[in-house]
Protein backbone atom coordinates (compact mmCIF):
# COMPACT_ATOMS: atom_id res chain seq x y z
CA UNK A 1 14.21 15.05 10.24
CA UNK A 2 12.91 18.32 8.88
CA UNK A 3 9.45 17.63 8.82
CA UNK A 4 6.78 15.19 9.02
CA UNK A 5 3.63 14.81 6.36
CA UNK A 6 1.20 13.16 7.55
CA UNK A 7 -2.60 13.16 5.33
CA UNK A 8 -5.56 11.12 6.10
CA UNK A 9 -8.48 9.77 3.98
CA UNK A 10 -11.68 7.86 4.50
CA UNK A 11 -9.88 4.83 2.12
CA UNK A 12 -6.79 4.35 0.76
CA UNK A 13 -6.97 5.87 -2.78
CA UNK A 14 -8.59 8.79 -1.12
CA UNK A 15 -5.12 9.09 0.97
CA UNK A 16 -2.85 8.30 -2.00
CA UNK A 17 -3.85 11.14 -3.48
CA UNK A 18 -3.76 13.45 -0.69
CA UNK A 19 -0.29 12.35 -0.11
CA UNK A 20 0.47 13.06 -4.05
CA UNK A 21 -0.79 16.53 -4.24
CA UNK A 22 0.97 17.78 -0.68
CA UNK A 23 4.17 15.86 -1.99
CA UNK A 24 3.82 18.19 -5.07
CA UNK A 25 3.11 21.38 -3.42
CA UNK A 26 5.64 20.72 -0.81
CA UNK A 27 8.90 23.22 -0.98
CA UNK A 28 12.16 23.17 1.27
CA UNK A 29 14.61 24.79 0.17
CA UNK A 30 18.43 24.63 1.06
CA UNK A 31 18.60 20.38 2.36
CA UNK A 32 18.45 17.61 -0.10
CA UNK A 33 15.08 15.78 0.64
CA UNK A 34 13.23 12.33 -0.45
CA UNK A 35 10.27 13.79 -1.42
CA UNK A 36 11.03 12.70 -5.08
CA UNK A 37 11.86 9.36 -4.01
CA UNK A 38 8.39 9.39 -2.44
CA UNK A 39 6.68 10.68 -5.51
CA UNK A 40 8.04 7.82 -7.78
CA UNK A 41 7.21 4.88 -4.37
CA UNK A 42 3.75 6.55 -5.22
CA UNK A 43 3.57 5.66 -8.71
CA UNK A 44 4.10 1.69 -7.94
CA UNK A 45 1.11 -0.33 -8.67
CA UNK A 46 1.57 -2.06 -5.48
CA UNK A 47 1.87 0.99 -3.44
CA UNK A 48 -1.42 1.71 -5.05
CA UNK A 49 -3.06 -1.40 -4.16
CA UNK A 50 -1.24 -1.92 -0.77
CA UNK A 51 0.50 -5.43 -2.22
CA UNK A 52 3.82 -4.95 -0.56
CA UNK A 53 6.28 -5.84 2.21
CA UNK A 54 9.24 -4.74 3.44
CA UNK A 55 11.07 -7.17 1.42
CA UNK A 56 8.75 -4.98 -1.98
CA UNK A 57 10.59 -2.10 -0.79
CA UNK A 58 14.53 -3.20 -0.29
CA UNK A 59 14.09 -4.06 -3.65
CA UNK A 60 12.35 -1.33 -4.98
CA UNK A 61 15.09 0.92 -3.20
CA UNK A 62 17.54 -1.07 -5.01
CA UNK A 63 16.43 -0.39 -7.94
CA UNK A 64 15.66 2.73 -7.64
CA UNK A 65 19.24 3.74 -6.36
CA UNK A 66 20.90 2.55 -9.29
């Protein structure tokens, strides 16, 4: 692990897009990171909304990795 981002909010949209705009301003250079992978987990309606479960994810990850 390189580094840990951590935001909080007084709800959960207020969060979401705290995470969004650190994720976007974020910059390491040299290592391959996930922050894309996080960007696009961001854009799910269900991410939004908080309607998911482990099981959302595994399949989201399997999609996305395709």
């Amino acid at each position: 692990m390189i580094s840990k981002l951590i935001v909080f909010g007084n709800n959960r949209k207020e969060c979401l897009y705290k995470l969004k705009q650190a994720l976007d301003e974020y910059i390491i250079e040299g290592p391959l990171t996930t922050i894309d992978l996080h960007k696009s987990l961001l854009s799910q309606d269900d991410i939004k909304t908080g309607n998911f479960n482990i099981n959302w994810l595994q399949k989201w990850l399997n999609s996305y990795f395709k």
